[in-house]
N, C-alpha and C. Protein backbone atom coordinates (compact mmCIF):
# COMPACT_ATOMS: atom_id res chain seq x y z
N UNK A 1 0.42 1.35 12.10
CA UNK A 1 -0.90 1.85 12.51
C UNK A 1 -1.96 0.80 12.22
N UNK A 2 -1.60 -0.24 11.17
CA UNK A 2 -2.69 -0.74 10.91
C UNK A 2 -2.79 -2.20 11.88
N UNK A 3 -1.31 -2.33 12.44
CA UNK A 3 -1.60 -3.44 13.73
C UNK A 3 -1.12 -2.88 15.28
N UNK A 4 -2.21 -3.37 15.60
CA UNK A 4 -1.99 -3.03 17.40
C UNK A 4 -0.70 -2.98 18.36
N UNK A 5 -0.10 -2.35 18.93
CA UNK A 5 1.12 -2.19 19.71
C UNK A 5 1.20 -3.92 20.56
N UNK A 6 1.85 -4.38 20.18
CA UNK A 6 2.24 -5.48 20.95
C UNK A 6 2.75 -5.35 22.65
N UNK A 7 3.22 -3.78 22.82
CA UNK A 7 3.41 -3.58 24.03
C UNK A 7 2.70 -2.43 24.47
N UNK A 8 1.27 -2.14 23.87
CA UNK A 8 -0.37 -2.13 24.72
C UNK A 8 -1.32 -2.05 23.77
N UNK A 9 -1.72 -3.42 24.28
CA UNK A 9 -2.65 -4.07 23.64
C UNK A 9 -4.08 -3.34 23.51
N UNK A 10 -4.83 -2.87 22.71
CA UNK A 10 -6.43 -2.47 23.39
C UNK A 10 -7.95 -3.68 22.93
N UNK A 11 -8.27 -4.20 23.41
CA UNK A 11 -8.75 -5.26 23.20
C UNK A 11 -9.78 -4.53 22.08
N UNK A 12 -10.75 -3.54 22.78
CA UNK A 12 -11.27 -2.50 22.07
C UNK A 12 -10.95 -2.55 20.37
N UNK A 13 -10.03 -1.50 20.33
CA UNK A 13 -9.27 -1.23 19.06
C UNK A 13 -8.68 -2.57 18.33
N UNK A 14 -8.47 -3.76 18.64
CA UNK A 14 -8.63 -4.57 18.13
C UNK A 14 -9.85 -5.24 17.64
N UNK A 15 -10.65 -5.23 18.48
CA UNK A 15 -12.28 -5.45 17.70
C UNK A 15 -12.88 -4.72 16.72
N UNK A 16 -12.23 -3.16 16.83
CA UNK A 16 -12.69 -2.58 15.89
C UNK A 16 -12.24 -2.89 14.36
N UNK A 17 -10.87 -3.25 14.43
CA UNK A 17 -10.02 -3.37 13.65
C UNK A 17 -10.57 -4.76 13.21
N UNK A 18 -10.78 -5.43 13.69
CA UNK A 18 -11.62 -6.72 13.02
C UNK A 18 -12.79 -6.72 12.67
N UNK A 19 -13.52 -6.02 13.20
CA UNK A 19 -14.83 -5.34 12.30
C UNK A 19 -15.01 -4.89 11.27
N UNK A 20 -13.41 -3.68 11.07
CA UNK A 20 -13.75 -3.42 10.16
C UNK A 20 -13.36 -4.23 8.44
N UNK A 21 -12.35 -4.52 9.39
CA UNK A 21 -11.27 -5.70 8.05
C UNK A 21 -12.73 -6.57 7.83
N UNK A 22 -13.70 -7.18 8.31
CA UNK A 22 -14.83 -7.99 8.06
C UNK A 22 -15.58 -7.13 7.20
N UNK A 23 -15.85 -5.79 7.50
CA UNK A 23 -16.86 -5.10 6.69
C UNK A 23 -16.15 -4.41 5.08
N UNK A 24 -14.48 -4.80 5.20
CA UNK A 24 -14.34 -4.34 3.69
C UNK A 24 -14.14 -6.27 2.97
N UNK A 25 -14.10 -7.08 3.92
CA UNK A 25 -14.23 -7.81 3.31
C UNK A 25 -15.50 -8.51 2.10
N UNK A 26 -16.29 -8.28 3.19
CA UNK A 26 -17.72 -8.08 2.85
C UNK A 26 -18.30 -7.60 1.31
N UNK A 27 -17.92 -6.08 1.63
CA UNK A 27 -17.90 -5.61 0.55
C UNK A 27 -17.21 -6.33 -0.76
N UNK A 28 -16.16 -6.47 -0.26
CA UNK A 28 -15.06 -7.23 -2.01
C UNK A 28 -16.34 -8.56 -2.14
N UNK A 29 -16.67 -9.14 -1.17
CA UNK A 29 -16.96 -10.17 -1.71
C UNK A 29 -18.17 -10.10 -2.62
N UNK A 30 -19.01 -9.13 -1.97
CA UNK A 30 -20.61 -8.91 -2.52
C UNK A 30 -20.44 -8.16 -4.20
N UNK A 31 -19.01 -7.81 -4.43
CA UNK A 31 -19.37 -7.14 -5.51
C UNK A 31 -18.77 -8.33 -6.77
């Protein structure tokens, strides 16, 4: 669940998914 179907892709749901992995990164880093 936490990586995208290799056989269908959603470009979408991949952006989100990199958004959000950026915004807990974020977080770890700021604290």
């Amino acid at each position: 669940m936490s990586q995208p179907s290799p056989l269908c892709p959603n470009p979408m749901q991949v952006h989100s998914l990199q958004q959000e992995t950026a915004d807990v990164w974020t977080l770890n880093l700021n604290q």
